[in-house]
C-alpha atoms as a PDB file:
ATOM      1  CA  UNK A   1     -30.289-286.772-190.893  1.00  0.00           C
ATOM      2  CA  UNK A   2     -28.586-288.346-187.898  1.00  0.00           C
ATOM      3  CA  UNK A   3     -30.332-286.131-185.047  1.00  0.00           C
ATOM      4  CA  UNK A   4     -32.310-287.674-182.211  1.00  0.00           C
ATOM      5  CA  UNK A   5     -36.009-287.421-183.856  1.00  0.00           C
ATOM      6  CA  UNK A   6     -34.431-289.572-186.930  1.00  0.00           C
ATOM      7  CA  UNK A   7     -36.440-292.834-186.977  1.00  0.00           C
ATOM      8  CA  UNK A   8     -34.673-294.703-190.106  1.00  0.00           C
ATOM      9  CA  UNK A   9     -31.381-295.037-188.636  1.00  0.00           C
ATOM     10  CA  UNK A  10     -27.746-293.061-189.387  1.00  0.00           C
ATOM     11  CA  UNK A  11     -27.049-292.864-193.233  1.00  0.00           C
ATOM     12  CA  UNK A  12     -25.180-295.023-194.979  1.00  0.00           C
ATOM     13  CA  UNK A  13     -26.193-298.367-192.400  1.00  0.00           C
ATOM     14  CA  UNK A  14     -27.449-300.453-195.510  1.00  0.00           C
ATOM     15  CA  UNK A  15     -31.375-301.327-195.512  1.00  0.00           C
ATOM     16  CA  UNK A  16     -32.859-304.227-193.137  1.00  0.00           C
ATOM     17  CA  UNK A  17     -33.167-307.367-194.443  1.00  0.00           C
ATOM     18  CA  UNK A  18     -36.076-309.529-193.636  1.00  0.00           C
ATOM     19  CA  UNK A  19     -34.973-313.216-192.018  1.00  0.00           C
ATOM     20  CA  UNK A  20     -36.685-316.021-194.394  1.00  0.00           C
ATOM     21  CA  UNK A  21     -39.624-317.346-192.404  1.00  0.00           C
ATOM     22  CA  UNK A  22     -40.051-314.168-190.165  1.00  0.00           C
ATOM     23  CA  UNK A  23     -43.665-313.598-188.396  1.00  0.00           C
ATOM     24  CA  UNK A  24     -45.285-310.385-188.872  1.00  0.00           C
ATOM     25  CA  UNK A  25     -45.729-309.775-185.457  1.00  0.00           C
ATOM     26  CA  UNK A  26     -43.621-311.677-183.108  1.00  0.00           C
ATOM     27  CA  UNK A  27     -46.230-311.670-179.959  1.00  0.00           C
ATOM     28  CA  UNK A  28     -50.008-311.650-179.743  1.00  0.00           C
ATOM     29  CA  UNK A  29     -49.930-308.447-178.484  1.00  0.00           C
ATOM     30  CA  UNK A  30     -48.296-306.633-181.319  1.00  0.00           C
ATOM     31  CA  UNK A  31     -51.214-307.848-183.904  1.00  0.00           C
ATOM     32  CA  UNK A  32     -53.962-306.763-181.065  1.00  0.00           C
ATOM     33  CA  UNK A  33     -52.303-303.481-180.796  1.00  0.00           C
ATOM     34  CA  UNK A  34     -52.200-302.991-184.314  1.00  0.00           C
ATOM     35  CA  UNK A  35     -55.508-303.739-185.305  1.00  0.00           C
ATOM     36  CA  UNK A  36     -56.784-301.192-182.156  1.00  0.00           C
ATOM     37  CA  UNK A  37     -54.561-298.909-183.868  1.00  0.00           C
ATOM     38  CA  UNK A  38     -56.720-299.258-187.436  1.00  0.00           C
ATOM     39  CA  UNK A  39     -59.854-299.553-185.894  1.00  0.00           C
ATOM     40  CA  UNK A  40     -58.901-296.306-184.120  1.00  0.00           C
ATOM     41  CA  UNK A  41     -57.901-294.705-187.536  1.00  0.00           C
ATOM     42  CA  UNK A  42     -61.091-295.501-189.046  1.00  0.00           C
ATOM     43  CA  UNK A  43     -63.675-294.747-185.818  1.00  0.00           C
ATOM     44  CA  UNK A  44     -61.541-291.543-186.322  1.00  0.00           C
ATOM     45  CA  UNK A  45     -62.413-290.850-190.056  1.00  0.00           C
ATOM     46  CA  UNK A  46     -66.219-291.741-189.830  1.00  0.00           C
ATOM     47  CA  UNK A  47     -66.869-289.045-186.975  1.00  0.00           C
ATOM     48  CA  UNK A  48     -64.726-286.413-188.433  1.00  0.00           C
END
């Protein structure tokens, strides 16, 4: 797939490789706005 709604990138690119020593989350914000994003998941699953 190489159409707009294609998330992983045209075919045949390689795969990413991760630089030695890389942070998880490069900002603050991105772990806060993960872990909102689980807590949301699971609020989500107990009231269903």
């Amino acid at each position: 797939m190489n159409g707009v709604h294609d998330l992983g990138g045209p075919e045949g690119s390689g795969a990413l490789e991760n630089e030695a020593g890389e942070p998880t989350f490069h900002e603050t914000v991105e772990g806060r706005a993960f872990a909102l994003d689980l807590r949301g998941v699971s609020v989500r699953r107990l009231s269903a």
